[in-house]
PDB file of N, CA and C in Angstrom:
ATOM      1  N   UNK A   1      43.022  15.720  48.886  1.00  0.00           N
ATOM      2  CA  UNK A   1      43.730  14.828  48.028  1.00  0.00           C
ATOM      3  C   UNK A   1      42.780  14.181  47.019  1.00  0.00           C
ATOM      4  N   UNK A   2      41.644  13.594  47.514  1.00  0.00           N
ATOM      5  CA  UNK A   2      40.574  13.225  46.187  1.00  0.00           C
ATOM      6  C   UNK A   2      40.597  14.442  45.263  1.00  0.00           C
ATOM      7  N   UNK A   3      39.760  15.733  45.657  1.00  0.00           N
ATOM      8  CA  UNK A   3      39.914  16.776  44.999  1.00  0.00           C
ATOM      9  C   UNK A   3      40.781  16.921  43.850  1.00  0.00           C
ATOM     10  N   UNK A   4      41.874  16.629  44.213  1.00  0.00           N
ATOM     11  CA  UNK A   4      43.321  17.014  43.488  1.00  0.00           C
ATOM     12  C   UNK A   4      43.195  15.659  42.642  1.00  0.00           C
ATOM     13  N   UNK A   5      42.681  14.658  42.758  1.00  0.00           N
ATOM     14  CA  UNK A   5      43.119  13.199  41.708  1.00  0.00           C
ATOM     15  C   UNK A   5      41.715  13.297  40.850  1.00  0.00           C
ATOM     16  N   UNK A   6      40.513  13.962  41.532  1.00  0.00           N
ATOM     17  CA  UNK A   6      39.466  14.279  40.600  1.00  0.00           C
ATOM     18  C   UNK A   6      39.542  15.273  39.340  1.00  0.00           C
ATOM     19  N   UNK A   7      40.229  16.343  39.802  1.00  0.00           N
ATOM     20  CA  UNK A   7      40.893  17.192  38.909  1.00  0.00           C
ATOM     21  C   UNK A   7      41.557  17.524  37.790  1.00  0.00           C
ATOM     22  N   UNK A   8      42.461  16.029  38.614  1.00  0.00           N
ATOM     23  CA  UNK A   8      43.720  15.314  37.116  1.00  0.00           C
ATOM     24  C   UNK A   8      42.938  14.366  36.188  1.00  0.00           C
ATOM     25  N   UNK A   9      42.478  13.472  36.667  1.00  0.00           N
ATOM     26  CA  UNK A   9      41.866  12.494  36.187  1.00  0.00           C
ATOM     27  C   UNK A   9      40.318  12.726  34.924  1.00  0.00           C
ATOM     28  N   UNK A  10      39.731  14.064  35.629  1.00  0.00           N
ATOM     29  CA  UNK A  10      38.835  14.602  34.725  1.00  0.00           C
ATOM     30  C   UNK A  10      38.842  15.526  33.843  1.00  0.00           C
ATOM     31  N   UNK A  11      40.241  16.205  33.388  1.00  0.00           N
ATOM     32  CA  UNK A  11      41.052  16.737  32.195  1.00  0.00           C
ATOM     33  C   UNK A  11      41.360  16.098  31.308  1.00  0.00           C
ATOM     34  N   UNK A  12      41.127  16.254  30.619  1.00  0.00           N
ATOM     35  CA  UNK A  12      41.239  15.617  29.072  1.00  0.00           C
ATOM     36  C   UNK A  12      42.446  16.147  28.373  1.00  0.00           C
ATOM     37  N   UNK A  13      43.460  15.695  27.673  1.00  0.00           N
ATOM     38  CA  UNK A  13      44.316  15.809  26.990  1.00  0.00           C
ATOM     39  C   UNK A  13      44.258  16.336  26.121  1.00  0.00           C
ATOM     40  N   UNK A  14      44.690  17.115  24.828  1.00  0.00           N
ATOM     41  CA  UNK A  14      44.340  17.899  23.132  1.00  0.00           C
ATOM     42  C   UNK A  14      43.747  16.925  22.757  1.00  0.00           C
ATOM     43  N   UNK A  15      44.782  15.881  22.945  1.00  0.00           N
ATOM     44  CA  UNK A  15      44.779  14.463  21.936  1.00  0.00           C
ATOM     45  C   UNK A  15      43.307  13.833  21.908  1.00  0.00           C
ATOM     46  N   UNK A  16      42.789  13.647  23.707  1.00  0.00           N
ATOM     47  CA  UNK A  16      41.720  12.800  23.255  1.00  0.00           C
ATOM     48  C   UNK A  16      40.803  13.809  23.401  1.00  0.00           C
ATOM     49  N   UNK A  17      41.177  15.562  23.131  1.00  0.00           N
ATOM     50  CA  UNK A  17      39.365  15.969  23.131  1.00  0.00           C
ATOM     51  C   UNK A  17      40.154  16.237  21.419  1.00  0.00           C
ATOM     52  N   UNK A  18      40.662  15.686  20.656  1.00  0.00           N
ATOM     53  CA  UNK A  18      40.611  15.704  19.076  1.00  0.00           C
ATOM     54  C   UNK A  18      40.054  14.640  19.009  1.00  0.00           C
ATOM     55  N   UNK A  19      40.389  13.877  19.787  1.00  0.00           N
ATOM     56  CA  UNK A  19      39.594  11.967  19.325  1.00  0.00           C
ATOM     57  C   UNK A  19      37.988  12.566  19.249  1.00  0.00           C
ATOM     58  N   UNK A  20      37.934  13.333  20.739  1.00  0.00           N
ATOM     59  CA  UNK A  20      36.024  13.132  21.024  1.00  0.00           C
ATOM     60  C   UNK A  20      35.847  14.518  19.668  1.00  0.00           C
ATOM     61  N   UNK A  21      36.203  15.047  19.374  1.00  0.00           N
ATOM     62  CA  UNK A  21      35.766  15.786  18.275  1.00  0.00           C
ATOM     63  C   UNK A  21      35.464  15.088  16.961  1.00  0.00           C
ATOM     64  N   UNK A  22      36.466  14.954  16.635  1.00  0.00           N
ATOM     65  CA  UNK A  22      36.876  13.425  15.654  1.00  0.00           C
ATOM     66  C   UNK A  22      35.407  12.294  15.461  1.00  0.00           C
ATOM     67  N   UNK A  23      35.323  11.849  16.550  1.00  0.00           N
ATOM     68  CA  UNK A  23      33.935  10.927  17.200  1.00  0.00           C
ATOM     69  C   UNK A  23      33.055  11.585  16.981  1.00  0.00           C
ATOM     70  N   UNK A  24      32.500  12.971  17.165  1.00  0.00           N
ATOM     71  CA  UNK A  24      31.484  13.734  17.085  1.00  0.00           C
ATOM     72  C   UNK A  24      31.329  13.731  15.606  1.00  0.00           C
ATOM     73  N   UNK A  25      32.724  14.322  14.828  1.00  0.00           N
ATOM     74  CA  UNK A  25      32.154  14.667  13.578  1.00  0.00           C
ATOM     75  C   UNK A  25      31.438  13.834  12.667  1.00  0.00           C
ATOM     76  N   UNK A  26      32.537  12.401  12.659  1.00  0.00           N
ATOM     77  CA  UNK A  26      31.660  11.197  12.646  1.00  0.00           C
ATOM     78  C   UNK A  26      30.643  10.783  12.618  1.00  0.00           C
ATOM     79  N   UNK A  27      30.156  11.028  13.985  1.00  0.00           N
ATOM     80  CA  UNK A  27      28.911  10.533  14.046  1.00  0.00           C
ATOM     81  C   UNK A  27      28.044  11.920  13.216  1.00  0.00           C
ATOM     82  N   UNK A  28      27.853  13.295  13.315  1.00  0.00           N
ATOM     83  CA  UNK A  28      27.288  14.181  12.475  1.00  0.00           C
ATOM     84  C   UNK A  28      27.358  14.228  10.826  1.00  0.00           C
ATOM     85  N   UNK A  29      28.483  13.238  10.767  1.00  0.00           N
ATOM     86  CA  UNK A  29      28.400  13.011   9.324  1.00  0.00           C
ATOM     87  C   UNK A  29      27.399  11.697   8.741  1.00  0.00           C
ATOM     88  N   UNK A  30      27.893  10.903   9.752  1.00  0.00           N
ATOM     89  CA  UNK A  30      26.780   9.857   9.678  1.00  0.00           C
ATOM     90  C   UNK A  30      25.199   9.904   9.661  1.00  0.00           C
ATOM     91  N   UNK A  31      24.872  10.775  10.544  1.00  0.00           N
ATOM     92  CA  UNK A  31      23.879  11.218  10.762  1.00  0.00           C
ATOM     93  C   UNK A  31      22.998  11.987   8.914  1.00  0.00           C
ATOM     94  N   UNK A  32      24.458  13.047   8.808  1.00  0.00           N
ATOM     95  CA  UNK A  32      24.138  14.096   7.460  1.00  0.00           C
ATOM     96  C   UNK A  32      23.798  13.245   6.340  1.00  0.00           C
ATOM     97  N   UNK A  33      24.430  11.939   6.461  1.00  0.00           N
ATOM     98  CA  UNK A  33      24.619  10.683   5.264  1.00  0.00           C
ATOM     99  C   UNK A  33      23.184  10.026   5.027  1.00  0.00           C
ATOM    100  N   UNK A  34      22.356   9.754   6.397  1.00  0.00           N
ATOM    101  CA  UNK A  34      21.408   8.920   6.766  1.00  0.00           C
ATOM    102  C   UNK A  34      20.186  10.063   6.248  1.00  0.00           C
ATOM    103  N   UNK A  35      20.598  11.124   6.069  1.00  0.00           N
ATOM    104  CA  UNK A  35      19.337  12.267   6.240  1.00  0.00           C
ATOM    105  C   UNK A  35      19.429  12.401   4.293  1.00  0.00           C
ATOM    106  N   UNK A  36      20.589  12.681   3.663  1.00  0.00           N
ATOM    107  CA  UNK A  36      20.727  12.180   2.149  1.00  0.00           C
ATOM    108  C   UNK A  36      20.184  11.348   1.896  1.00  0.00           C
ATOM    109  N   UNK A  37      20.321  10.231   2.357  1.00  0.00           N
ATOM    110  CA  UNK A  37      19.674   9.084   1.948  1.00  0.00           C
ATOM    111  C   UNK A  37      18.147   9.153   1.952  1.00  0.00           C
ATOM    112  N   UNK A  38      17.626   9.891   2.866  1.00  0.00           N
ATOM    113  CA  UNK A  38      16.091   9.706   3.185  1.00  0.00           C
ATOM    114  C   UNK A  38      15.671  10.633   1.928  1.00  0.00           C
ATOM    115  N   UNK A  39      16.710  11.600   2.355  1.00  0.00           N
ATOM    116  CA  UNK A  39      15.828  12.774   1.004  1.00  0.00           C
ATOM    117  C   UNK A  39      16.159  12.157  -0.755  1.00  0.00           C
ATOM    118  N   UNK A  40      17.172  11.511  -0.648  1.00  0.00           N
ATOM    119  CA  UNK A  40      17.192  10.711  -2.033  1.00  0.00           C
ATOM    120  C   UNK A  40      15.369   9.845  -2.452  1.00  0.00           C
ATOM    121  N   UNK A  41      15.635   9.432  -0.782  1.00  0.00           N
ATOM    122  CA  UNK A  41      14.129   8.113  -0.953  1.00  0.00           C
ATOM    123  C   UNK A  41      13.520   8.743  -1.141  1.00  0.00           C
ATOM    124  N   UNK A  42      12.862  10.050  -0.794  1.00  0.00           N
ATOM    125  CA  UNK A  42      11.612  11.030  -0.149  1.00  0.00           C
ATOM    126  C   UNK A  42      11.618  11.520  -1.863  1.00  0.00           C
ATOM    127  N   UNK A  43      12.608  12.094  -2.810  1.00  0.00           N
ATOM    128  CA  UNK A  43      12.555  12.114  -4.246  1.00  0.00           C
ATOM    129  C   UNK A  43      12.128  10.872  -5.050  1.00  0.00           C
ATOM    130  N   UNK A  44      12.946   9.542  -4.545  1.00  0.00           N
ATOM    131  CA  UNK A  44      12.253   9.002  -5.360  1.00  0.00           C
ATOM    132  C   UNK A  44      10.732   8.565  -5.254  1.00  0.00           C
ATOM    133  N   UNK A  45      10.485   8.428  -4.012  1.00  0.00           N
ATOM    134  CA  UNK A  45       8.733   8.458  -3.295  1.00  0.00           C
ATOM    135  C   UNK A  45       8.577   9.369  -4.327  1.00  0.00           C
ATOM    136  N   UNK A  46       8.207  10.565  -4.692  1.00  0.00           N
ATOM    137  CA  UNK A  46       7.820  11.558  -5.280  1.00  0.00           C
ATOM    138  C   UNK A  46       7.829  11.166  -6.532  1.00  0.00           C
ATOM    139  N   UNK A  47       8.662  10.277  -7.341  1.00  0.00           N
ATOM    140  CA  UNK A  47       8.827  10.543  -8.403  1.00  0.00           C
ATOM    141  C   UNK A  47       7.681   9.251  -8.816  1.00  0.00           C
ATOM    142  N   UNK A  48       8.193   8.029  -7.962  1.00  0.00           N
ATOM    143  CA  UNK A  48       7.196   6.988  -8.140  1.00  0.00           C
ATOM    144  C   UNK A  48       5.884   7.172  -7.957  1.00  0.00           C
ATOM    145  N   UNK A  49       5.288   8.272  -7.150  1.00  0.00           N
ATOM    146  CA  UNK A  49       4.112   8.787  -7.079  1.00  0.00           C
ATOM    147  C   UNK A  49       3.774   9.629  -8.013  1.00  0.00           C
ATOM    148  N   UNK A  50       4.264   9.829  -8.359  1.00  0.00           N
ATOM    149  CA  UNK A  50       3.809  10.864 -10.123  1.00  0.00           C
ATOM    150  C   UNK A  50       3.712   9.859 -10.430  1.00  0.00           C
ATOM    151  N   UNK A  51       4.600   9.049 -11.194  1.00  0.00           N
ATOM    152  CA  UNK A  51       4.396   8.175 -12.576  1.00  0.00           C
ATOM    153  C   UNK A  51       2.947   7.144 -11.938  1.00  0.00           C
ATOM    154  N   UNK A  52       2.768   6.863 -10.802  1.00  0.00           N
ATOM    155  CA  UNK A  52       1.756   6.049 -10.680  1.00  0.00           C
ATOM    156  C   UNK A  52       0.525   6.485 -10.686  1.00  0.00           C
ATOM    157  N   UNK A  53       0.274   7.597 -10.858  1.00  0.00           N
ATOM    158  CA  UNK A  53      -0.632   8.803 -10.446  1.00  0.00           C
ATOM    159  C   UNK A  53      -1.140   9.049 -11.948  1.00  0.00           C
ATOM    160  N   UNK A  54       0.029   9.145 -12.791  1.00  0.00           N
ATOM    161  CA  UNK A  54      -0.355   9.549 -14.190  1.00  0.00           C
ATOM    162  C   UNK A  54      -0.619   7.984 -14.583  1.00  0.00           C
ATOM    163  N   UNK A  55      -0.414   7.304 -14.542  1.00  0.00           N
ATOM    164  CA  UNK A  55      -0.265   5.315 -14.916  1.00  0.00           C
ATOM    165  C   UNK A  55      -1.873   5.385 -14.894  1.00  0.00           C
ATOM    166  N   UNK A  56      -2.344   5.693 -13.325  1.00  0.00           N
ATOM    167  CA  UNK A  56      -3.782   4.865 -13.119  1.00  0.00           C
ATOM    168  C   UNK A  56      -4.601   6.605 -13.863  1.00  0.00           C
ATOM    169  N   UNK A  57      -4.504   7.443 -13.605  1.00  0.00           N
ATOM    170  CA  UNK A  57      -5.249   8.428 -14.598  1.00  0.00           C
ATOM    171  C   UNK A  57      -5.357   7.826 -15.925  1.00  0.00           C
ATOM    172  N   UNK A  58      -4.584   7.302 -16.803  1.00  0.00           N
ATOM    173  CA  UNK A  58      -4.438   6.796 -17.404  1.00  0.00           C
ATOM    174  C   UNK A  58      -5.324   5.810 -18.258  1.00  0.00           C
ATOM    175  N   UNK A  59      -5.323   5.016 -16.760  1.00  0.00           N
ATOM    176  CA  UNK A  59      -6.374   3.365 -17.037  1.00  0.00           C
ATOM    177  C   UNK A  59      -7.695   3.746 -17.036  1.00  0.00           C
ATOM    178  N   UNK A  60      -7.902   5.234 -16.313  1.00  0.00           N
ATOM    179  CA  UNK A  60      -9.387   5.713 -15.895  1.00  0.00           C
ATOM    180  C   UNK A  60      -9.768   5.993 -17.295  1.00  0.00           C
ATOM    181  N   UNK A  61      -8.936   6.733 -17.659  1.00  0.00           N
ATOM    182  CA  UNK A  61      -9.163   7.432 -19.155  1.00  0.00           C
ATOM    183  C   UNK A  61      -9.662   5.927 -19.934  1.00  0.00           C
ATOM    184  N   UNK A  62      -9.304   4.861 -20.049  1.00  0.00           N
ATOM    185  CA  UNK A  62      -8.942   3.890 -21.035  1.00  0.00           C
ATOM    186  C   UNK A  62     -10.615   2.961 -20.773  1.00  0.00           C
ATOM    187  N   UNK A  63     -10.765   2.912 -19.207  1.00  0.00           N
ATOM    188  CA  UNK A  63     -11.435   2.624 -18.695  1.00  0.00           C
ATOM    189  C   UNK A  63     -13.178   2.858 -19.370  1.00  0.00           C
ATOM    190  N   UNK A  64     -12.780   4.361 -19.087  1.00  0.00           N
ATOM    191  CA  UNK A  64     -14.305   5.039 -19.937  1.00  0.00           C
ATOM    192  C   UNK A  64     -14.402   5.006 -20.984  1.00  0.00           C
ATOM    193  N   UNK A  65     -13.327   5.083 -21.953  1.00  0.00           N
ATOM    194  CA  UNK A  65     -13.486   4.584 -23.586  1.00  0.00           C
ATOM    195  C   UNK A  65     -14.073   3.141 -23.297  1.00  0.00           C
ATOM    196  N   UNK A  66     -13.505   2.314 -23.004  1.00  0.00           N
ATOM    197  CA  UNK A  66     -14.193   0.975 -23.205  1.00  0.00           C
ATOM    198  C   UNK A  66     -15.379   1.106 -22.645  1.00  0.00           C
ATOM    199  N   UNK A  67     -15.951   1.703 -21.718  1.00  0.00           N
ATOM    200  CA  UNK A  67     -17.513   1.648 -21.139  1.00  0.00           C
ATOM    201  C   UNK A  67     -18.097   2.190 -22.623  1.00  0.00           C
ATOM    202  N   UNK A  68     -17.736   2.927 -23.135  1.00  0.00           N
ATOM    203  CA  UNK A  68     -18.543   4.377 -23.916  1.00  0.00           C
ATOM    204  C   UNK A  68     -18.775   3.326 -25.053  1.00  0.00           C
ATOM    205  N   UNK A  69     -17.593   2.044 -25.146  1.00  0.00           N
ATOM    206  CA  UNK A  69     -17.646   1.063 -26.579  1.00  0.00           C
ATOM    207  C   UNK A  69     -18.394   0.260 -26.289  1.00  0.00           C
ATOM    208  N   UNK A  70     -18.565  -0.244 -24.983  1.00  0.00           N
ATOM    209  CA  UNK A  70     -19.409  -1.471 -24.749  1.00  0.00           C
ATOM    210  C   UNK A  70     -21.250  -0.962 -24.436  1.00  0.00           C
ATOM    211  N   UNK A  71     -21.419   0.465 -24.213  1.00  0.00           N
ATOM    212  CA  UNK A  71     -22.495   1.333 -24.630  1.00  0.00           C
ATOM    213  C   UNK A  71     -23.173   0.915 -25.966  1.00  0.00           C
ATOM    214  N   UNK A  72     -22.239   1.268 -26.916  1.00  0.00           N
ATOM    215  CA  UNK A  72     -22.433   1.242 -28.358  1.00  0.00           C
ATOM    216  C   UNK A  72     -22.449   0.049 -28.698  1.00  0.00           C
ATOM    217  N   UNK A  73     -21.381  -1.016 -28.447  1.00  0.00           N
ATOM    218  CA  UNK A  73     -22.357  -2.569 -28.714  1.00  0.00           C
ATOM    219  C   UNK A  73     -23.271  -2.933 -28.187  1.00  0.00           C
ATOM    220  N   UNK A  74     -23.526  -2.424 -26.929  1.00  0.00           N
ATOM    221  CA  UNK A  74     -24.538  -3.044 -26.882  1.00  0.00           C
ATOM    222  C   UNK A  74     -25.937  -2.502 -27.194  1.00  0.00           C
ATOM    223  N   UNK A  75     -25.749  -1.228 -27.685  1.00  0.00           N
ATOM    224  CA  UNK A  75     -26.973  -0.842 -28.824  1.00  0.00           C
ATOM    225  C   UNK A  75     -27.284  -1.570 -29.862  1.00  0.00           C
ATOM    226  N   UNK A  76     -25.504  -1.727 -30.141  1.00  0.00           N
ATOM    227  CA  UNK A  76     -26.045  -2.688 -31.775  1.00  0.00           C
ATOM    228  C   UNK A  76     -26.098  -4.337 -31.451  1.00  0.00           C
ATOM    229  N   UNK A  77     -25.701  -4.537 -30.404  1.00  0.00           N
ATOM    230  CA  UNK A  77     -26.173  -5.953 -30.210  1.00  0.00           C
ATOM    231  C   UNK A  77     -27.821  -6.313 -30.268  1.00  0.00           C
ATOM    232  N   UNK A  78     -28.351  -5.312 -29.068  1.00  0.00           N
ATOM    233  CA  UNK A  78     -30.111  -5.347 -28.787  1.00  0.00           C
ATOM    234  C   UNK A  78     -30.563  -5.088 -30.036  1.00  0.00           C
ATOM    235  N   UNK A  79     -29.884  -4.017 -30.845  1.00  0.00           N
ATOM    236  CA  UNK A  79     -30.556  -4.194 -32.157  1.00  0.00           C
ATOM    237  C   UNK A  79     -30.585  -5.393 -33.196  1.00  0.00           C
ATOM    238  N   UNK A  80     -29.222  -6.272 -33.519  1.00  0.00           N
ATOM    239  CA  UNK A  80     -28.977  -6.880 -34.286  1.00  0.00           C
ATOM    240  C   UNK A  80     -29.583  -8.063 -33.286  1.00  0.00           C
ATOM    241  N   UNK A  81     -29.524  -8.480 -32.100  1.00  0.00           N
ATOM    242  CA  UNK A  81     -30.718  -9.380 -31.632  1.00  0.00           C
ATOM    243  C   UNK A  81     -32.383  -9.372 -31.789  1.00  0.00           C
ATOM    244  N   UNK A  82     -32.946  -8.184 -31.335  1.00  0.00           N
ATOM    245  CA  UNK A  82     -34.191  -7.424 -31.634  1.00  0.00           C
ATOM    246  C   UNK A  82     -34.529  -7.863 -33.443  1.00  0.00           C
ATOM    247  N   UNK A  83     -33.818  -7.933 -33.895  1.00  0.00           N
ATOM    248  CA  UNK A  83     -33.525  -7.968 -35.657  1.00  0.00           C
ATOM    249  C   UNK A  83     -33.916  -9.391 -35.641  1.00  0.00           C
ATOM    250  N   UNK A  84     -32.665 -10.329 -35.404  1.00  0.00           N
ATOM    251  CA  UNK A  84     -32.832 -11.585 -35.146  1.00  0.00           C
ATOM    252  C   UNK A  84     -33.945 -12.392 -34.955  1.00  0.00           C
ATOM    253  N   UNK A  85     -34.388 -11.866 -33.637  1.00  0.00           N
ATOM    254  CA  UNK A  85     -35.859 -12.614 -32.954  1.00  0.00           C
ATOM    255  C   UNK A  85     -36.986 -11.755 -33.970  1.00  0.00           C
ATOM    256  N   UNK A  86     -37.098 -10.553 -34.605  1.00  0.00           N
ATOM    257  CA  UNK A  86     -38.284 -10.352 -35.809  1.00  0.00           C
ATOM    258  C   UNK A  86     -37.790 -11.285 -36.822  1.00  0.00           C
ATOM    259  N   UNK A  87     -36.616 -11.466 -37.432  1.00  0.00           N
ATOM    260  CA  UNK A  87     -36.801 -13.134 -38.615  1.00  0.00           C
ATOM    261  C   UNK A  87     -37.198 -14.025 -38.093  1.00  0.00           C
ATOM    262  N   UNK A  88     -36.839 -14.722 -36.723  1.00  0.00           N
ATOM    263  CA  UNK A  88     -36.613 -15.898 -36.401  1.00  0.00           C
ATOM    264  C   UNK A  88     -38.697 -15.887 -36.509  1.00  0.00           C
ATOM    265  N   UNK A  89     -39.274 -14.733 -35.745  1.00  0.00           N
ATOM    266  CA  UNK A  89     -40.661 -14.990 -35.118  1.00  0.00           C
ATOM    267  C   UNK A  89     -41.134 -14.682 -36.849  1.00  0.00           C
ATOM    268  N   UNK A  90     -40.489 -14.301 -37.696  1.00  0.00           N
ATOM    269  CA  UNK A  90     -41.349 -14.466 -39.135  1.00  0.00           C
ATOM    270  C   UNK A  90     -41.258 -15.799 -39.412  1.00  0.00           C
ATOM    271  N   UNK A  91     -40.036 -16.280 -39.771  1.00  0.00           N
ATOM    272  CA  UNK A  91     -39.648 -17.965 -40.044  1.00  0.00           C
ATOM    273  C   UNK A  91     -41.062 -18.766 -38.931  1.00  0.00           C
ATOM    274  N   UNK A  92     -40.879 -18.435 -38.266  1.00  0.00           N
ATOM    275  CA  UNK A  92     -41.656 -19.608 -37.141  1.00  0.00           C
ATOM    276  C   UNK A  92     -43.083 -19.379 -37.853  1.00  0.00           C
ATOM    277  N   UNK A  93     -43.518 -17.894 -37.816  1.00  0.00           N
ATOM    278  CA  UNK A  93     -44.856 -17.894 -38.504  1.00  0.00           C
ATOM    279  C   UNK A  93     -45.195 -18.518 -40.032  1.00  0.00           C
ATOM    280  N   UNK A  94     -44.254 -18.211 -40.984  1.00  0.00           N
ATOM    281  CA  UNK A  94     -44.358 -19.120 -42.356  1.00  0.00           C
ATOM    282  C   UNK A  94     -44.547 -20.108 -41.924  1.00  0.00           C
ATOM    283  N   UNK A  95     -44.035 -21.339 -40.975  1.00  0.00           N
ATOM    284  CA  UNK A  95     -43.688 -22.145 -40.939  1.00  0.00           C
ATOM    285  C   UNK A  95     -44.645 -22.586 -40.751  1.00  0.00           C
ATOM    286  N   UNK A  96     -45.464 -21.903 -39.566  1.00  0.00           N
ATOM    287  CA  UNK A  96     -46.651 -22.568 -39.461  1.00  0.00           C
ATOM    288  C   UNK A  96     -47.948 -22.584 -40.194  1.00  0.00           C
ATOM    289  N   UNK A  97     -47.932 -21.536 -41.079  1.00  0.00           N
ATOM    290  CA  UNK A  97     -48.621 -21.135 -42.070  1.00  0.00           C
ATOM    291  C   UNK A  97     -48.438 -22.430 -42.904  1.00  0.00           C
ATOM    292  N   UNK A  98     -47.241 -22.376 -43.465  1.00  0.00           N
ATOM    293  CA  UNK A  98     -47.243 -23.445 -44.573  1.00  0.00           C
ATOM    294  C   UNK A  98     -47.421 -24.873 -44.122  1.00  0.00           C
ATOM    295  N   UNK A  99     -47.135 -25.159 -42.713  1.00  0.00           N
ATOM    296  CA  UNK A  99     -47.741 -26.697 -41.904  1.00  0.00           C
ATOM    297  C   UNK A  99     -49.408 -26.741 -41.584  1.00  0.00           C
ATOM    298  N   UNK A 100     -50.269 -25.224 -41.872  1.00  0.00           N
ATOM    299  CA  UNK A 100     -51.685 -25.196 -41.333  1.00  0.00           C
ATOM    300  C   UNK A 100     -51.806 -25.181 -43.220  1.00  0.00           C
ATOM    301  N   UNK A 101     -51.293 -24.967 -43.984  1.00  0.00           N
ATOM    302  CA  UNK A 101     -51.921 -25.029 -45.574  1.00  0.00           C
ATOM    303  C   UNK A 101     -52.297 -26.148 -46.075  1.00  0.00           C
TER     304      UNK A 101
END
């Protein structure tokens, strides 16, 4: 007699193995939805990693121009200083020339 009420009781109806199908698909769609979504993110990851990739290549590039400029001033700085301190050390020498005359 258990046998026989285990039997009945653990058959499932059309109805509710359409529900548990129903439930399944559900959830596999949910699932299919959550996995879109990642691969949407996983593109845009990709895409934001290019543009940031080319962004800082970019600054590197921009980077070494300004070294290559601040090279070159400061050639012509040491020069136009170097320049400077030969007037300034002539001035000082007249100066004293014309204070020893």
């Amino acid at each position: 007699m258990f046998m026989v009420g285990t039997v009945f009781t653990g058959r499932q109806t059309a109805a509710e193995k359409e529900q548990a199908d129903q439930d399944r698909l559900e959830a596999a769609q949910a699932t299919l939805d959550a996995a879109a979504d990642k691969l949407a993110t996983a593109e845009e990851w990709r895409a934001f990693k290019t543009e940031s990739e080319e962004k800082i290549n970019d600054i590197e590039i921009r980077i070494a121009e300004l070294k290559e400029k601040m090279k070159i001033l400061a050639r012509y700085w040491m020069g136009y200083t170097l320049n400077g301190l030969k007037r300034w050390n002539k001035n000082r020498d007249l100066r004293t020339k014309m204070a020893n005359y």
